[in-house]
N, C-alpha and C. Protein backbone atom coordinates (compact mmCIF):
# COMPACT_ATOMS: atom_id res chain seq x y z
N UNK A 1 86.75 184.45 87.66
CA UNK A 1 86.60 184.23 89.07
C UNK A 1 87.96 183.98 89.69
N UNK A 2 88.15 184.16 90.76
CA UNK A 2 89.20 184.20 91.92
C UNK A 2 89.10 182.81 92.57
N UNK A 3 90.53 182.07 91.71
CA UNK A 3 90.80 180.48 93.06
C UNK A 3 91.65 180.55 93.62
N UNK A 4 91.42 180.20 94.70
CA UNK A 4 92.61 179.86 95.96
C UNK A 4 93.06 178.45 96.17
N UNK A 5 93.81 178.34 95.73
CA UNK A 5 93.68 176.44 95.85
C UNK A 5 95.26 176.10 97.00
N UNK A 6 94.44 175.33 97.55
CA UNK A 6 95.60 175.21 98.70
C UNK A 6 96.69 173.76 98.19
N UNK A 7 97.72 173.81 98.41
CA UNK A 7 98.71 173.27 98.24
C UNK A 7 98.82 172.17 98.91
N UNK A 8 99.00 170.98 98.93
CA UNK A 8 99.03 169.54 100.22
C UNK A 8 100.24 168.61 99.12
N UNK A 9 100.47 167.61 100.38
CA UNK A 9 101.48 166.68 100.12
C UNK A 9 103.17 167.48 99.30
N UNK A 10 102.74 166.91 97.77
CA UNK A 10 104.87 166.97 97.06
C UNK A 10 104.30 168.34 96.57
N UNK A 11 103.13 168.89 96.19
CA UNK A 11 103.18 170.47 95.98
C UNK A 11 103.06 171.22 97.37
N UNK A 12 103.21 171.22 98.36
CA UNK A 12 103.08 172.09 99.51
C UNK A 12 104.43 172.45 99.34
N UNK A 13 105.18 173.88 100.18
CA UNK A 13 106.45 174.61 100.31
C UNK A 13 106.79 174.89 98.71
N UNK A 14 105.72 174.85 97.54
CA UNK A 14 106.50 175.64 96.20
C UNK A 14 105.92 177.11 96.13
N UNK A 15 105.08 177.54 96.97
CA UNK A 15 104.19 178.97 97.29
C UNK A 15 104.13 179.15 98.91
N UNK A 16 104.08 180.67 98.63
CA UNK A 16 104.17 181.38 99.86
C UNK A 16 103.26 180.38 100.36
N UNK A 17 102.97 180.66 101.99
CA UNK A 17 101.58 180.01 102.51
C UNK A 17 101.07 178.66 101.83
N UNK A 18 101.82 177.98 101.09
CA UNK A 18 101.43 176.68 100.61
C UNK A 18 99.84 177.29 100.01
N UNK A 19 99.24 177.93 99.21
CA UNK A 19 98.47 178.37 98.70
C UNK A 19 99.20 179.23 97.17
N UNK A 20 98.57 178.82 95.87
CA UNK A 20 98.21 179.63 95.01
C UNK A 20 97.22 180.42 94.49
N UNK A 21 97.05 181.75 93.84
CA UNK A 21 95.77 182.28 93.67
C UNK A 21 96.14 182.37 91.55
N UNK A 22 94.68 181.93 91.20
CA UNK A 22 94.47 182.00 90.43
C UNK A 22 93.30 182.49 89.52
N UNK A 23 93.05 183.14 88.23
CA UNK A 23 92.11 184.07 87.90
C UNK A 23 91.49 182.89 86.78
N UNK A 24 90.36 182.43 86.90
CA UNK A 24 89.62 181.55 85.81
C UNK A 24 88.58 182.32 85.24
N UNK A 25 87.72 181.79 84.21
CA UNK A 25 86.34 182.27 83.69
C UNK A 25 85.24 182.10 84.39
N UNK A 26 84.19 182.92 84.68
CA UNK A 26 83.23 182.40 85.79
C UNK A 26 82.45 181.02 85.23
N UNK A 27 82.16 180.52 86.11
CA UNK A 27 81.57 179.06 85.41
C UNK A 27 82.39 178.26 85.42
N UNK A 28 83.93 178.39 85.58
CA UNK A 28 84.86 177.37 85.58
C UNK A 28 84.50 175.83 85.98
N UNK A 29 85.58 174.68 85.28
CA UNK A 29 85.29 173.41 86.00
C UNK A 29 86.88 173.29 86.36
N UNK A 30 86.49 171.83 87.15
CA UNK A 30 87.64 171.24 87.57
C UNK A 30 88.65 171.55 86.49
N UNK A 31 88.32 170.85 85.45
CA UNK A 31 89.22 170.51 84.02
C UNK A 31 90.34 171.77 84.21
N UNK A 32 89.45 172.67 84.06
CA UNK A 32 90.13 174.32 83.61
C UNK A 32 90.80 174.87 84.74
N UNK A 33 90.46 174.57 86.09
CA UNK A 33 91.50 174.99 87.20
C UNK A 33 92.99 173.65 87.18
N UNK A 34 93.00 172.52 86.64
CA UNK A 34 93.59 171.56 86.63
C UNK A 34 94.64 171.85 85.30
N UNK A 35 93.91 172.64 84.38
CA UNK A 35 95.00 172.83 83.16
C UNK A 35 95.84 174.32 83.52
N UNK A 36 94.64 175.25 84.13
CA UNK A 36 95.39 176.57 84.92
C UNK A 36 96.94 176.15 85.85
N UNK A 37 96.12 175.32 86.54
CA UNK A 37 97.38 174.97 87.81
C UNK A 37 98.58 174.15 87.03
N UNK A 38 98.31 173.82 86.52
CA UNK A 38 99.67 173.09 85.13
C UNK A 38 100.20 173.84 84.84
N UNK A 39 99.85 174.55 84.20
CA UNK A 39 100.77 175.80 83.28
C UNK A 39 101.48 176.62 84.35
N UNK A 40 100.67 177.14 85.41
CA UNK A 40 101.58 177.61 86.51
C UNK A 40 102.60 176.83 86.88
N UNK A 41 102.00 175.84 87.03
CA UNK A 41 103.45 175.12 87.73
C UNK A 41 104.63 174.66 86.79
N UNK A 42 104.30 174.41 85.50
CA UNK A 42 105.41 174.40 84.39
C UNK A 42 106.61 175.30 84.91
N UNK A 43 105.43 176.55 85.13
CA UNK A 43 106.57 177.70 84.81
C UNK A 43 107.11 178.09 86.46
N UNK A 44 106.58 178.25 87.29
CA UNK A 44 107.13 178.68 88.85
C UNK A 44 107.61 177.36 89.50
N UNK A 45 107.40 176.15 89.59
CA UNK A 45 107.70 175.05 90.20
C UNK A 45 107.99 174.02 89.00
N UNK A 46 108.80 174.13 88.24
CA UNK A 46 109.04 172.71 86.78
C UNK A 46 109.83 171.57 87.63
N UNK A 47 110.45 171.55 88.88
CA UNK A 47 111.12 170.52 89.75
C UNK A 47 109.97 169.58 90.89
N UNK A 48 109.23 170.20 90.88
CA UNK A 48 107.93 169.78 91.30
C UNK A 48 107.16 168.70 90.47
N UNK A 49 107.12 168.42 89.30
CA UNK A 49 106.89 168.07 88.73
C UNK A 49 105.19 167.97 88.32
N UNK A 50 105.32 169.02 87.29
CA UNK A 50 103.49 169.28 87.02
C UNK A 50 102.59 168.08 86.56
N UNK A 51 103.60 166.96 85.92
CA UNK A 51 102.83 165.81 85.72
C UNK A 51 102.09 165.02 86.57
N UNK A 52 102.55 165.39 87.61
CA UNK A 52 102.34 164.98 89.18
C UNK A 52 100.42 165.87 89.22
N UNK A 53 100.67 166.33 88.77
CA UNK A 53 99.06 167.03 88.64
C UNK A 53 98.02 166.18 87.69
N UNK A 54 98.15 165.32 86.71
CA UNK A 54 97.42 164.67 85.98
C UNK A 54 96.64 163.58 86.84
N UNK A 55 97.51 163.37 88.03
CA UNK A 55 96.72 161.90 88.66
C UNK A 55 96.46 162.56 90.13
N UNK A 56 96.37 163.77 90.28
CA UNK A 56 95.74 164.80 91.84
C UNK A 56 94.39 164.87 91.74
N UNK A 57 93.86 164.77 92.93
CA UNK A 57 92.43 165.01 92.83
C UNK A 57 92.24 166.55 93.31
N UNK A 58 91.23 166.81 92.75
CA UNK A 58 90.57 168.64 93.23
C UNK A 58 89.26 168.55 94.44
N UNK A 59 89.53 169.06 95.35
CA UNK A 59 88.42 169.13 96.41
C UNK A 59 88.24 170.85 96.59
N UNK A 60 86.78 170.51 96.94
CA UNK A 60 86.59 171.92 97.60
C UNK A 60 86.24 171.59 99.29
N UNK A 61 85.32 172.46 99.83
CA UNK A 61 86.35 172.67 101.58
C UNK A 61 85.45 171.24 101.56
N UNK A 62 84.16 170.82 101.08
CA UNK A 62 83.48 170.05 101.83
C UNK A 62 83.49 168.73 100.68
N UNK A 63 83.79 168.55 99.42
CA UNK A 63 83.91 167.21 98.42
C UNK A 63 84.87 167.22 97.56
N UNK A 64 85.41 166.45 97.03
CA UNK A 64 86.26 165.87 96.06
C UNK A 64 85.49 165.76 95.03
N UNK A 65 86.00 166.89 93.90
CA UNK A 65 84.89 167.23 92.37
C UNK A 65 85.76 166.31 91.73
N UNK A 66 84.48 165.83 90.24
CA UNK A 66 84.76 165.59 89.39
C UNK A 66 85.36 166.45 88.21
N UNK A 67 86.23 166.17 86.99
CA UNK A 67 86.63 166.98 86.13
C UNK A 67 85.33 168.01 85.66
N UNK A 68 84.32 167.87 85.50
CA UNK A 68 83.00 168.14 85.06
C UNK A 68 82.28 169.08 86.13
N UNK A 69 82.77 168.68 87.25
CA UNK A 69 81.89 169.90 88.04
C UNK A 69 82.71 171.14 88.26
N UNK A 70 81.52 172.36 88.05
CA UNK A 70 82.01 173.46 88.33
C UNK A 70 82.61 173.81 89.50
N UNK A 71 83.04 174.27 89.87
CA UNK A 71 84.04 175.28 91.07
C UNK A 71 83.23 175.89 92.06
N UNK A 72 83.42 175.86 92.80
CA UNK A 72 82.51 176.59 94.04
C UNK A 72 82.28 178.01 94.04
N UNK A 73 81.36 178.58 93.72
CA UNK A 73 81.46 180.10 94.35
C UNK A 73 82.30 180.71 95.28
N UNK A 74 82.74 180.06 96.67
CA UNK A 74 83.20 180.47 96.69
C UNK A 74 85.08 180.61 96.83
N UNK A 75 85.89 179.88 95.69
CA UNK A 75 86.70 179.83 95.12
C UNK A 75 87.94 178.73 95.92
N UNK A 76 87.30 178.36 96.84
CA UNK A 76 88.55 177.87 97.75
C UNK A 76 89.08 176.58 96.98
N UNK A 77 89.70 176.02 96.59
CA UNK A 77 89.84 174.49 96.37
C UNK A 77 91.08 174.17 96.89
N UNK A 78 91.26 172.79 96.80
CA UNK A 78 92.75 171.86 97.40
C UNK A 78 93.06 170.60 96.27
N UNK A 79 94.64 170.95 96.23
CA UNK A 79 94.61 170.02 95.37
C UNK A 79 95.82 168.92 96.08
N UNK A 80 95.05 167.54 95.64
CA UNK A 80 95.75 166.43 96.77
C UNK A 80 96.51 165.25 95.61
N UNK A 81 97.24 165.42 95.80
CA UNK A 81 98.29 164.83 95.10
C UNK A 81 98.40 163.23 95.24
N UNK A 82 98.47 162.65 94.55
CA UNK A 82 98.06 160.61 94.77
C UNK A 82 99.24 160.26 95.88
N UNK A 83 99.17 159.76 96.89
CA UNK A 83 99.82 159.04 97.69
C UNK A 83 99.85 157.34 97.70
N UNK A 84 100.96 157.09 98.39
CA UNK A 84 101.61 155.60 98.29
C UNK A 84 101.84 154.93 99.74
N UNK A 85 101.60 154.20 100.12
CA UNK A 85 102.15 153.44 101.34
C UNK A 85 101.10 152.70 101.67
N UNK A 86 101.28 152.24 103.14
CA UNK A 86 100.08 151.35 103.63
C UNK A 86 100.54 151.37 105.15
């Protein structure tokens, strides 16, 4: 399946359009778009820092999934990076 996962916060400006597209297995979960988007970013963004992805949450347009839930049909997700302040 085809993800689009949009880019927010310290990963936004490392992709065109602050968006990456990525090719998973149909049935995908969080887990597997979360280890996908790692490995990409190892390799196209390593100053970004992909570890920075272990503590991001995954949303699709309308909830914030768990590692365990599958992916939306239809492929959009966002991934939101842990923020600090008050």
């Amino acid at each position: 399946m085809k993800v689009e996962v949009s880019l927010f916060g310290a990963f936004r400006g490392h992709e065109p359009g602050d968006r990456v597209a990525l090719t998973l297995p149909e049935g995908a979960r969080v887990a597997e778009l979360r280890e996908a988007l790692t490995q990409h970013a190892q390799v196209h963004w390593p100053a970004a820092g992909s570890a920075l992805l272990k503590y991001s949450a995954f949303a699709s347009q309308s909830d914030v999934l768990r590692e365990a839930d599958a992916l939306p049909a239809d492929g959009q997700m966002a991934v939101l990076p842990p923020v600090s302040g008050g």
